[in-house]
PDB file of N, CA and C in Angstrom:
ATOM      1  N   UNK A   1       0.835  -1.161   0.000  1.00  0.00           N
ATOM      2  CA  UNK A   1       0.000   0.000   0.000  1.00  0.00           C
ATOM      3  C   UNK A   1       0.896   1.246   0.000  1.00  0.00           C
ATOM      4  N   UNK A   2       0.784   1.994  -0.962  1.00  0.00           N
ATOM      5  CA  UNK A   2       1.243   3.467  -0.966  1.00  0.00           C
ATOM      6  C   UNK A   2       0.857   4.454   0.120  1.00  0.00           C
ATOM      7  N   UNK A   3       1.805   5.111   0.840  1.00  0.00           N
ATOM      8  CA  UNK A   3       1.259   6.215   1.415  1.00  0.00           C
ATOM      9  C   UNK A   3       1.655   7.751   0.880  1.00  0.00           C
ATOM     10  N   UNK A   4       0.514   8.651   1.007  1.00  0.00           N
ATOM     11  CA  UNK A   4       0.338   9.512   0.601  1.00  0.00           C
ATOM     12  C   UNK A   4       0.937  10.550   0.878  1.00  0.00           C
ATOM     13  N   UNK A   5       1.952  11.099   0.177  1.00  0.00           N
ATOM     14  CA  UNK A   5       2.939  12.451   0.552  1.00  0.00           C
ATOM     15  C   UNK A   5       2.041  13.869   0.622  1.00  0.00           C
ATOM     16  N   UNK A   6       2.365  14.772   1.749  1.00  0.00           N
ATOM     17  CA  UNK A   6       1.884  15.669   1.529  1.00  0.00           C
ATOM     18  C   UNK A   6       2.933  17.227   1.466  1.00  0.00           C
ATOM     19  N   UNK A   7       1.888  17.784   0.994  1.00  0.00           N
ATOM     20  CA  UNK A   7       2.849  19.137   0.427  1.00  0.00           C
ATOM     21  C   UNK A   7       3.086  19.675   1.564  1.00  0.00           C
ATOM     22  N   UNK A   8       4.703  20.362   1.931  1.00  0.00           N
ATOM     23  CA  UNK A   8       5.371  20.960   2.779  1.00  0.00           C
ATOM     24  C   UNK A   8       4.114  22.334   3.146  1.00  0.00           C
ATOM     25  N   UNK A   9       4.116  22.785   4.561  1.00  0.00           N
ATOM     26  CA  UNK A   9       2.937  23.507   4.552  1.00  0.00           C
ATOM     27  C   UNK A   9       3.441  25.054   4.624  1.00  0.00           C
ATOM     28  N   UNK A  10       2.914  26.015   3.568  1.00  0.00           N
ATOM     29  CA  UNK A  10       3.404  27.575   2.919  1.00  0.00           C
ATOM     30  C   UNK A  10       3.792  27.992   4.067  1.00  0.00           C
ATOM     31  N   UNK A  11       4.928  28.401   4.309  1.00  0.00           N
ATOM     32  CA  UNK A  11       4.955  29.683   5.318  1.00  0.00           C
ATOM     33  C   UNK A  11       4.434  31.008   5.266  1.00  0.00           C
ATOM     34  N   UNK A  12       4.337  31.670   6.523  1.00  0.00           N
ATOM     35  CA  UNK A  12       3.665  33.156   5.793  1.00  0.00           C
ATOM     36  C   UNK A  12       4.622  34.319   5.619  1.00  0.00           C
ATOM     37  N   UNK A  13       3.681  34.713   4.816  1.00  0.00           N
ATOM     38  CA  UNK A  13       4.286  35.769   4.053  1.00  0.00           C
ATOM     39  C   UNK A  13       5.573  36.458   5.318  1.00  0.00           C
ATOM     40  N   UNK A  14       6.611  37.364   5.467  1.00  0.00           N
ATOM     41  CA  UNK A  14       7.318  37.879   6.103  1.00  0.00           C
ATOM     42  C   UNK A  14       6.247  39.284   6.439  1.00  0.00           C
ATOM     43  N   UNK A  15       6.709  39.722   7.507  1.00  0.00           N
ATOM     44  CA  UNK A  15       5.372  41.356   7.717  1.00  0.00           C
ATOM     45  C   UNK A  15       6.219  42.441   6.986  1.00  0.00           C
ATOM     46  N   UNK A  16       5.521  43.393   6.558  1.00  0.00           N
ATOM     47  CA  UNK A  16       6.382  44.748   5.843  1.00  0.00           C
ATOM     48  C   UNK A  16       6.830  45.224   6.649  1.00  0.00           C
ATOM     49  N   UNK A  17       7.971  45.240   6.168  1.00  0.00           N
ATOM     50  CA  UNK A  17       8.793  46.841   7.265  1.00  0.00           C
ATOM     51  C   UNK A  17       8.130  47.738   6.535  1.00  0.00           C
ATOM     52  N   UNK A  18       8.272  48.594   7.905  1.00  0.00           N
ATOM     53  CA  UNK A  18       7.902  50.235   7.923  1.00  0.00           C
ATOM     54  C   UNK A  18       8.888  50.950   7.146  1.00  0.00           C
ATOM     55  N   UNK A  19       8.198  51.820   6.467  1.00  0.00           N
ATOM     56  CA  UNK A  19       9.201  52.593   5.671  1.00  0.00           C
ATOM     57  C   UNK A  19      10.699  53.292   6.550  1.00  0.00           C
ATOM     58  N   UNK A  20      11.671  52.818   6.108  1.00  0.00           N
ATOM     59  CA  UNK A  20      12.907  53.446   6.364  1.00  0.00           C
ATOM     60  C   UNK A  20      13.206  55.175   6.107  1.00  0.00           C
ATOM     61  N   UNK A  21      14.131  55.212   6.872  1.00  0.00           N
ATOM     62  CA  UNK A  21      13.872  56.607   7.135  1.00  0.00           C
ATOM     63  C   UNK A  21      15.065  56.681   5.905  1.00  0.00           C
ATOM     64  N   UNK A  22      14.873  58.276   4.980  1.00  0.00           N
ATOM     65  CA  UNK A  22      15.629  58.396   4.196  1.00  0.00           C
ATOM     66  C   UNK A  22      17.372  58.107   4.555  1.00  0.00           C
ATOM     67  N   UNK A  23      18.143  57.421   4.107  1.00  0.00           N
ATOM     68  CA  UNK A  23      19.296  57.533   4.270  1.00  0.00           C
ATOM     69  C   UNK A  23      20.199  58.854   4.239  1.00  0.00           C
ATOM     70  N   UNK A  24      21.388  59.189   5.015  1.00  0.00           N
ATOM     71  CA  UNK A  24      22.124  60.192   4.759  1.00  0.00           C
ATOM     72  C   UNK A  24      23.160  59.625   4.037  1.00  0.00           C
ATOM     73  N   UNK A  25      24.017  60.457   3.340  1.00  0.00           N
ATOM     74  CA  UNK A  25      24.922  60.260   2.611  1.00  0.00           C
ATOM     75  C   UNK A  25      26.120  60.222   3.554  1.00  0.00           C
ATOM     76  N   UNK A  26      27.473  59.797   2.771  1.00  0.00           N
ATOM     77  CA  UNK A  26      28.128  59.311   3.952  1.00  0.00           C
ATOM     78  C   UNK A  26      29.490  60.501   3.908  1.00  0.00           C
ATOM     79  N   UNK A  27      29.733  60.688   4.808  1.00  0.00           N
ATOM     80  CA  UNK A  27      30.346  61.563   5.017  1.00  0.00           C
ATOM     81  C   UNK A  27      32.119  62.002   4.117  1.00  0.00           C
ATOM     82  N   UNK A  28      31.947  60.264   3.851  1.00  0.00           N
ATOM     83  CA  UNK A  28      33.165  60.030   3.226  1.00  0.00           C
ATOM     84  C   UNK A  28      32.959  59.976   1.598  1.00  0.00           C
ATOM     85  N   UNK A  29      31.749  60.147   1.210  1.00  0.00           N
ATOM     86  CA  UNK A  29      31.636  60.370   0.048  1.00  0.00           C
ATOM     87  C   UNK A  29      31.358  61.791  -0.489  1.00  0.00           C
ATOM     88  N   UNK A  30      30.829  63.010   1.237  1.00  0.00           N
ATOM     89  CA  UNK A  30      30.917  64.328   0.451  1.00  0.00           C
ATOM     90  C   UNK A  30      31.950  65.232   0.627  1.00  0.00           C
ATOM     91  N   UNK A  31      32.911  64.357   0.733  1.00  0.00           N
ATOM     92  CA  UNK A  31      34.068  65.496   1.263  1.00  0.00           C
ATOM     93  C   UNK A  31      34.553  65.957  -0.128  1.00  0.00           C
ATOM     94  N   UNK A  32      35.105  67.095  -0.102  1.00  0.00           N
ATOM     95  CA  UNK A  32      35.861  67.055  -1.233  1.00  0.00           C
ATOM     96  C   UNK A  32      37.076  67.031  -1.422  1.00  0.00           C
ATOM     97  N   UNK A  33      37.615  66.224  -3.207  1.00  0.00           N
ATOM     98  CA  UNK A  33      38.593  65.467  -3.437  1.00  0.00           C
ATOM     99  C   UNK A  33      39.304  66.714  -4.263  1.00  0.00           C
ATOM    100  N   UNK A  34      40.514  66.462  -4.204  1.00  0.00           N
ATOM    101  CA  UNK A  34      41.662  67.360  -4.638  1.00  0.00           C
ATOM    102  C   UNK A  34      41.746  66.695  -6.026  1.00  0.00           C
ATOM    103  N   UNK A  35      41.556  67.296  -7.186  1.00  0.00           N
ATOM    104  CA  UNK A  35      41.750  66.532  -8.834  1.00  0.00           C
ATOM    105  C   UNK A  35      43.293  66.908  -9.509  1.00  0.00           C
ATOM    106  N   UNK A  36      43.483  65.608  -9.887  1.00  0.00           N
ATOM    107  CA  UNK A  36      44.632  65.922 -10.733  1.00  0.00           C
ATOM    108  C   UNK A  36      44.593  66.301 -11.985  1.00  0.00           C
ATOM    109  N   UNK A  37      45.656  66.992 -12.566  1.00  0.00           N
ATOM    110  CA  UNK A  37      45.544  67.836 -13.483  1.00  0.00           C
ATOM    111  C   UNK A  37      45.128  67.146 -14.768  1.00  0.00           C
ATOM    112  N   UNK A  38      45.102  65.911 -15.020  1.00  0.00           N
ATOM    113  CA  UNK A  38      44.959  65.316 -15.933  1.00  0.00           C
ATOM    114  C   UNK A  38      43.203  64.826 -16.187  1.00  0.00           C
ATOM    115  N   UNK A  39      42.483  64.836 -15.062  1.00  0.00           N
ATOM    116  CA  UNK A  39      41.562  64.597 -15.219  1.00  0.00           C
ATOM    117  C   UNK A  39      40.364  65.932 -15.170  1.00  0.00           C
ATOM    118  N   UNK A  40      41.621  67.128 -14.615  1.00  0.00           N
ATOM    119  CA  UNK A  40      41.124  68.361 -14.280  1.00  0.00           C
ATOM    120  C   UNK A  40      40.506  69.225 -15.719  1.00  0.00           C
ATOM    121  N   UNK A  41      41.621  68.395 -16.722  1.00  0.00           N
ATOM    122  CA  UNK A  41      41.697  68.956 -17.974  1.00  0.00           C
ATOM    123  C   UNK A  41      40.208  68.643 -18.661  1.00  0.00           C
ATOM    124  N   UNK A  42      39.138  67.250 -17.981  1.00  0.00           N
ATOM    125  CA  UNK A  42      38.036  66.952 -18.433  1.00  0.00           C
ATOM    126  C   UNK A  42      36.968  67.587 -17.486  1.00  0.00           C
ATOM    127  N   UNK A  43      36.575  67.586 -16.156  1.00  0.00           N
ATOM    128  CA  UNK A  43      35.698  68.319 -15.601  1.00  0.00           C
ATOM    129  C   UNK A  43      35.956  69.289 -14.434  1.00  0.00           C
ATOM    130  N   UNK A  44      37.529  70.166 -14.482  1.00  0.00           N
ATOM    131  CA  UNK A  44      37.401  71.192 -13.637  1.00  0.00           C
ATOM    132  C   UNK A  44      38.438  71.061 -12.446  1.00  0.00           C
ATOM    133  N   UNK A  45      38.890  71.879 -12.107  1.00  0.00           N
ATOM    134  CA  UNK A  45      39.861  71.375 -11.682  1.00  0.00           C
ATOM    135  C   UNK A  45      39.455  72.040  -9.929  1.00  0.00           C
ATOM    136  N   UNK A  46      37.990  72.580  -9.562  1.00  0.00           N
ATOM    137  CA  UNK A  46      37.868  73.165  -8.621  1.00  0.00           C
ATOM    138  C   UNK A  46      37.597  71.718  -7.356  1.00  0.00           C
ATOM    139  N   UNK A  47      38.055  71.447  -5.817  1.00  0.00           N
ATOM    140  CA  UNK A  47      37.508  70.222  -5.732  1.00  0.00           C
ATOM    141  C   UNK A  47      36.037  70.082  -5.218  1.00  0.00           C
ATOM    142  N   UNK A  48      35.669  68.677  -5.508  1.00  0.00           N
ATOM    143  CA  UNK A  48      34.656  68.322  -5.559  1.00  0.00           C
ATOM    144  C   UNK A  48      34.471  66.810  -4.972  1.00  0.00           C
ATOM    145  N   UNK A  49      33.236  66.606  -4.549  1.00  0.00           N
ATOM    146  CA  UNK A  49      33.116  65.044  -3.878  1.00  0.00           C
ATOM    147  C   UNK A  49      33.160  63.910  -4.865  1.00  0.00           C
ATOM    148  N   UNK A  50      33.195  62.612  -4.678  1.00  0.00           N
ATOM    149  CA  UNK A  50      33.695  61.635  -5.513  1.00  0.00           C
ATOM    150  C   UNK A  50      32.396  61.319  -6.437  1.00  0.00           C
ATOM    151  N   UNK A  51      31.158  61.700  -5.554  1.00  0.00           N
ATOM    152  CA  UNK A  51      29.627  61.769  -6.083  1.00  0.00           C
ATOM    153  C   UNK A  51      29.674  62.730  -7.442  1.00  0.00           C
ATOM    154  N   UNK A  52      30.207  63.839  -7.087  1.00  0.00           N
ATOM    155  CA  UNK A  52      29.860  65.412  -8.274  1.00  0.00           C
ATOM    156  C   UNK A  52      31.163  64.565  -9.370  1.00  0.00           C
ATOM    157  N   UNK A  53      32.069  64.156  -9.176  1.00  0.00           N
ATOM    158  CA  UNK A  53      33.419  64.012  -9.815  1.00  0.00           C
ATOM    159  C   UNK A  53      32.758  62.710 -11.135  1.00  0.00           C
ATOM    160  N   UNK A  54      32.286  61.668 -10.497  1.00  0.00           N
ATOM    161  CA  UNK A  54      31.474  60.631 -11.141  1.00  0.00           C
ATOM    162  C   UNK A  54      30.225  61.617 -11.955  1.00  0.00           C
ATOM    163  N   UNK A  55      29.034  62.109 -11.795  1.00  0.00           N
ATOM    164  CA  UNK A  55      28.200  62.914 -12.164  1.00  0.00           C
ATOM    165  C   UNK A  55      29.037  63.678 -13.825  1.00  0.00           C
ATOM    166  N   UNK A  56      29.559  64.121 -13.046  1.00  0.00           N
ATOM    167  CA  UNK A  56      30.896  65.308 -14.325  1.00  0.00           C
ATOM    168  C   UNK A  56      31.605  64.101 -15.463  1.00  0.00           C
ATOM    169  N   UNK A  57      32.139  63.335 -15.173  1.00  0.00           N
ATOM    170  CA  UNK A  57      32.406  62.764 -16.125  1.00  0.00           C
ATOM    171  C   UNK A  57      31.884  61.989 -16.718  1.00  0.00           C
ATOM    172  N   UNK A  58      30.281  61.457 -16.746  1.00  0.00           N
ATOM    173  CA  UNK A  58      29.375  60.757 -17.375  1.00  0.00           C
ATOM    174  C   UNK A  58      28.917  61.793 -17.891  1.00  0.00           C
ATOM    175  N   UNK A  59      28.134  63.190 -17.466  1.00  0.00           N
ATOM    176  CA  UNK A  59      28.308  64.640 -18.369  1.00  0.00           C
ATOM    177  C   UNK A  59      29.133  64.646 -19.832  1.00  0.00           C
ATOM    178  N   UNK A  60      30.193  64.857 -19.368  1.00  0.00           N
ATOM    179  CA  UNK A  60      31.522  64.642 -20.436  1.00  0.00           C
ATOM    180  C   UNK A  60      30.935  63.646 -21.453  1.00  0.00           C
ATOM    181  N   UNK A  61      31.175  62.271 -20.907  1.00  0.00           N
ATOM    182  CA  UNK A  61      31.300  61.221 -22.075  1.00  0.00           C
ATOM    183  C   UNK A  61      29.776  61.528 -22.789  1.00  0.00           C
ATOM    184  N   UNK A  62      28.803  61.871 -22.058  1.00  0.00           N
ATOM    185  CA  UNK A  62      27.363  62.344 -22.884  1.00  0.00           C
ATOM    186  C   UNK A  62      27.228  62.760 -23.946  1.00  0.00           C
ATOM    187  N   UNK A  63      27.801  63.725 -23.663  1.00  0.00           N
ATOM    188  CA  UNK A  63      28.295  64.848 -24.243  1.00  0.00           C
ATOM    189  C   UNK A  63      28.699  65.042 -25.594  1.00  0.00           C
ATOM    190  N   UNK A  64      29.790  64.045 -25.260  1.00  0.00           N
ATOM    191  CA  UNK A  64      30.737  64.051 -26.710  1.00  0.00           C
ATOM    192  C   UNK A  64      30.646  62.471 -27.272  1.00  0.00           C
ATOM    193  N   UNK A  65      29.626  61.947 -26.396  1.00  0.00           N
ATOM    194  CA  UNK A  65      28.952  60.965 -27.081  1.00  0.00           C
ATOM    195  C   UNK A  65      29.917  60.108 -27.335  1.00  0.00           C
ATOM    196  N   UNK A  66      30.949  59.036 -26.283  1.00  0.00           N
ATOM    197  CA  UNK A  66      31.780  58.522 -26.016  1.00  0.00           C
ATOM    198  C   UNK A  66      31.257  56.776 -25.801  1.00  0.00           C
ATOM    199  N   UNK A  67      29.645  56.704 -25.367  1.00  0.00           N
ATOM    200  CA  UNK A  67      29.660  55.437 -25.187  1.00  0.00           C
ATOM    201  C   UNK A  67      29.648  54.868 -26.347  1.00  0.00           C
ATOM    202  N   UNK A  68      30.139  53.146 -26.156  1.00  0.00           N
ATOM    203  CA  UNK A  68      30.013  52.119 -27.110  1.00  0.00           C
ATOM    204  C   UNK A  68      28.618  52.136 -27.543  1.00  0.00           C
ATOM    205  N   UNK A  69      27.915  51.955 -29.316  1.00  0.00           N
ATOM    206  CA  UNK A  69      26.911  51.994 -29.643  1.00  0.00           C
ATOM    207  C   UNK A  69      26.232  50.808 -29.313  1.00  0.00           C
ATOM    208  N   UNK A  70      27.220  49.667 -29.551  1.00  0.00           N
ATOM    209  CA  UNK A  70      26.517  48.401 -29.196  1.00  0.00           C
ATOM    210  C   UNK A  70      26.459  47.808 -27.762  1.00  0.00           C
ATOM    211  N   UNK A  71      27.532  48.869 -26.884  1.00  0.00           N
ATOM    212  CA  UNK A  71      27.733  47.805 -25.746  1.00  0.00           C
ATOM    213  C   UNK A  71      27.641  49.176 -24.581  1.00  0.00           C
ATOM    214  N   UNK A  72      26.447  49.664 -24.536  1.00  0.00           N
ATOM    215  CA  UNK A  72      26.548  50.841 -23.301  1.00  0.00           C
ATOM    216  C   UNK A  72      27.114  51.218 -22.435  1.00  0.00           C
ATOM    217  N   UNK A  73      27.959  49.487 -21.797  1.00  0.00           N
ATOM    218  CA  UNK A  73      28.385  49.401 -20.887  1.00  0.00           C
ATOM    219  C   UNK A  73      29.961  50.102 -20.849  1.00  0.00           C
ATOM    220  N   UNK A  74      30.544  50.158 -21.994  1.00  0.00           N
ATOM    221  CA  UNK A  74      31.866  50.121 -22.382  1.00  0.00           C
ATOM    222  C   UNK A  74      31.675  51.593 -22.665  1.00  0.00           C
ATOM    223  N   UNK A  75      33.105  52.666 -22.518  1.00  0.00           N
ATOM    224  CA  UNK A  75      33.226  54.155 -22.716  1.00  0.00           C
ATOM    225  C   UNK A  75      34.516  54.101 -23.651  1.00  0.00           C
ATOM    226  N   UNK A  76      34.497  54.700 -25.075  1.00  0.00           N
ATOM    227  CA  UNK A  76      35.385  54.833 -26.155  1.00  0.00           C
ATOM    228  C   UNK A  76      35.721  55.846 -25.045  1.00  0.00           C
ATOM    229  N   UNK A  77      37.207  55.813 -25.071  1.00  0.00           N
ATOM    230  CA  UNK A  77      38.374  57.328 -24.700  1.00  0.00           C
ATOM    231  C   UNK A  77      38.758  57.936 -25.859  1.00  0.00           C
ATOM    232  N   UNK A  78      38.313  59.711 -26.066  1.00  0.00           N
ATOM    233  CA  UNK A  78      38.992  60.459 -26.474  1.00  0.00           C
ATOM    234  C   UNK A  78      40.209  60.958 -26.013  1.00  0.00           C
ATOM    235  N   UNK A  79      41.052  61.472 -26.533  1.00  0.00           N
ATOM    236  CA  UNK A  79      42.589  61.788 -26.563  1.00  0.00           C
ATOM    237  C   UNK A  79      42.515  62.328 -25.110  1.00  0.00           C
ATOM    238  N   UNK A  80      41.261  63.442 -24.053  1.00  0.00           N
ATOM    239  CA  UNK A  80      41.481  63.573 -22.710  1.00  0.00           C
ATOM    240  C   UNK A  80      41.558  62.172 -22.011  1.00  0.00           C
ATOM    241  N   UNK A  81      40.423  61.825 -22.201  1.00  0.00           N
ATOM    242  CA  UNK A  81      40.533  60.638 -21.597  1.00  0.00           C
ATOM    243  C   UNK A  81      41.261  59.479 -21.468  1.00  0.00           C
ATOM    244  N   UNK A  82      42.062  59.012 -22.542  1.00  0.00           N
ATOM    245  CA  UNK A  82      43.106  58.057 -22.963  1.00  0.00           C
ATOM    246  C   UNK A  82      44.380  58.382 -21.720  1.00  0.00           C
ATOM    247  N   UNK A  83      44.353  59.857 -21.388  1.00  0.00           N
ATOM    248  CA  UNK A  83      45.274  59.970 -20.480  1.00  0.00           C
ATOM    249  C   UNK A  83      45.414  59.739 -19.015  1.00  0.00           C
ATOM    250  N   UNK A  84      43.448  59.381 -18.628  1.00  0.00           N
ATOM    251  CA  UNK A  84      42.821  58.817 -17.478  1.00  0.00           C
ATOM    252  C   UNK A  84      42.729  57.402 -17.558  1.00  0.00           C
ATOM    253  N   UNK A  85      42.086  56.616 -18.404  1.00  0.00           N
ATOM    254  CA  UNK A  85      42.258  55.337 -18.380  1.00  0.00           C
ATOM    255  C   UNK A  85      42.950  54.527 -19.156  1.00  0.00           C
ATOM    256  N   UNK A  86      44.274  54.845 -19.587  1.00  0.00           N
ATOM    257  CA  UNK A  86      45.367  54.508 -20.138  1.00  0.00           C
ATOM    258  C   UNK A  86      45.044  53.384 -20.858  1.00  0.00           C
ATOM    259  N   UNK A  87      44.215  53.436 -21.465  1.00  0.00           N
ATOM    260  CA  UNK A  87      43.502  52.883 -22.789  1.00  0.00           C
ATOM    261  C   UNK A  87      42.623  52.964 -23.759  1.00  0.00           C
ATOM    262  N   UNK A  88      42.064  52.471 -24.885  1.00  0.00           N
ATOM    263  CA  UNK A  88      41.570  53.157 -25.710  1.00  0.00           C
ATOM    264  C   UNK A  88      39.799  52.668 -25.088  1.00  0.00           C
ATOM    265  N   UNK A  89      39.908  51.804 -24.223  1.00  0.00           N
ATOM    266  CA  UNK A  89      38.425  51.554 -23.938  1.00  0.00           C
ATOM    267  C   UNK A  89      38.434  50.923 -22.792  1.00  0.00           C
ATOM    268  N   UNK A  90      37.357  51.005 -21.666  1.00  0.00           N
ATOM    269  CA  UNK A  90      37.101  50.803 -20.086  1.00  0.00           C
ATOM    270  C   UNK A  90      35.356  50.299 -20.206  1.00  0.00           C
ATOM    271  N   UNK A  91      35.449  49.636 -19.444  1.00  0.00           N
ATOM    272  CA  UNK A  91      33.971  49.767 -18.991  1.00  0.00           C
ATOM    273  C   UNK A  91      33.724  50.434 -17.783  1.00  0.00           C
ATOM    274  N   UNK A  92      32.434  50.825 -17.558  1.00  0.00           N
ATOM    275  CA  UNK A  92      31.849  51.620 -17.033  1.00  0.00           C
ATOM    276  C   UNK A  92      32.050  51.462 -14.734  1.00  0.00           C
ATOM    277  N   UNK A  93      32.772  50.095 -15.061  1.00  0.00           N
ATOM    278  CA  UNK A  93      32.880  49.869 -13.618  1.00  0.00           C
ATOM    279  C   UNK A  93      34.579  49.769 -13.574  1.00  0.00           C
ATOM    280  N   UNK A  94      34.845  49.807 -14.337  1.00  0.00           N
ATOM    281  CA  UNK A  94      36.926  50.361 -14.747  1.00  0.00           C
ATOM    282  C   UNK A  94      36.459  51.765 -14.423  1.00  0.00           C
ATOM    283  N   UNK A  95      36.006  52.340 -14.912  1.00  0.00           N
ATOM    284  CA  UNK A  95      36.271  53.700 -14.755  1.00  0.00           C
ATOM    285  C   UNK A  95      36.252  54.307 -14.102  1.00  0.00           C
ATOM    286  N   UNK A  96      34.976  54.065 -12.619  1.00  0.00           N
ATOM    287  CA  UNK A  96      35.235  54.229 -11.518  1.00  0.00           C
ATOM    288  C   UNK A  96      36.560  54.333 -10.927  1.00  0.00           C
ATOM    289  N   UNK A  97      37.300  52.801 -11.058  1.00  0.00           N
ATOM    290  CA  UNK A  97      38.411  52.515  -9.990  1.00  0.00           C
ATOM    291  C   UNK A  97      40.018  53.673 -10.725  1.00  0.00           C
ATOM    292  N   UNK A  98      39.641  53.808 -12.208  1.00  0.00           N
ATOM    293  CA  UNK A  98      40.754  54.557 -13.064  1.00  0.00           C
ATOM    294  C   UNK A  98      41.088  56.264 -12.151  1.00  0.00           C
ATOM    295  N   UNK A  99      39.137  56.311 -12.415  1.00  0.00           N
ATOM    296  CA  UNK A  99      39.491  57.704 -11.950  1.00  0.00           C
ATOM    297  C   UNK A  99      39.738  58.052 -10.325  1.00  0.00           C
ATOM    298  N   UNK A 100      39.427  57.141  -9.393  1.00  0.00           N
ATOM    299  CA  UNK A 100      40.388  57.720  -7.837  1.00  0.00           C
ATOM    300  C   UNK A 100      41.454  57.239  -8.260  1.00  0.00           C
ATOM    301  N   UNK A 101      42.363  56.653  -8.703  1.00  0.00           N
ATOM    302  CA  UNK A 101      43.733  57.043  -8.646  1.00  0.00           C
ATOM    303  C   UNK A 101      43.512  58.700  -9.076  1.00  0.00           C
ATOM    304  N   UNK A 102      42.800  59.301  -9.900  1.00  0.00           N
ATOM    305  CA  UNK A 102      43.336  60.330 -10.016  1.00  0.00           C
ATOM    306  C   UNK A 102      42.846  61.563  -8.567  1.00  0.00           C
ATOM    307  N   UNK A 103      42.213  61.431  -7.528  1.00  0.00           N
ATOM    308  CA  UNK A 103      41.762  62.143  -6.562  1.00  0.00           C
ATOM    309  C   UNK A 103      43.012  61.829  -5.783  1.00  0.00           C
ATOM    310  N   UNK A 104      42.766  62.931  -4.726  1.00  0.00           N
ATOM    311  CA  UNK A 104      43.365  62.599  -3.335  1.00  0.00           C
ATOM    312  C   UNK A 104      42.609  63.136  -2.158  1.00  0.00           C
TER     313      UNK A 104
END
């Protein structure tokens, strides 16, 4: 005689959290960063937090219309830029780490 399996019984749902309170930004991301001249030459050489510095150079590549057509992810370097990510092409999470070498 077969006995009859039964289905594991649903747990319930988890309860909603309450809405979180807006986050602050972190202190270490609004300080501002001292730019080197090489990257100064693309958005400014006044300083600025690593937030405005990122912001400014996606500006830039907008701009002059730098991303890959097929691959969004990837940023063609013009002749400024070639001198920031010491190549002719980065993706978009290279470029991050390219440009703090250039802060302090």
């Amino acid at each position: 005689m077969a006995t009859a399996k039964t289905a594991p019984a649903k747990k319930a749902a988890p309860a909603k959290k309450a809405p979180a309170a807006k986050r602050a930004p972190s202190a270490a991301f609004m300080k501002p960063m001292t730019i080197s001249p090489a990257l100064a030459a693309v958005i400014g050489a006044t300083p600025m937090p690593r937030t405005e510095v990122t912001k400014k150079i996606w500006e830039y590549i907008k701009k002059h219309k730098l991303q890959d057509a097929t691959n969004k992810r990837n940023i063609n370097a013009d002749d400024k830029l070639k001198v920031i990510f010491k190549k002719p092409q980065v993706t978009m999470f290279e470029m991050t780490k390219l440009v703090s070498a250039h802060l302090s």
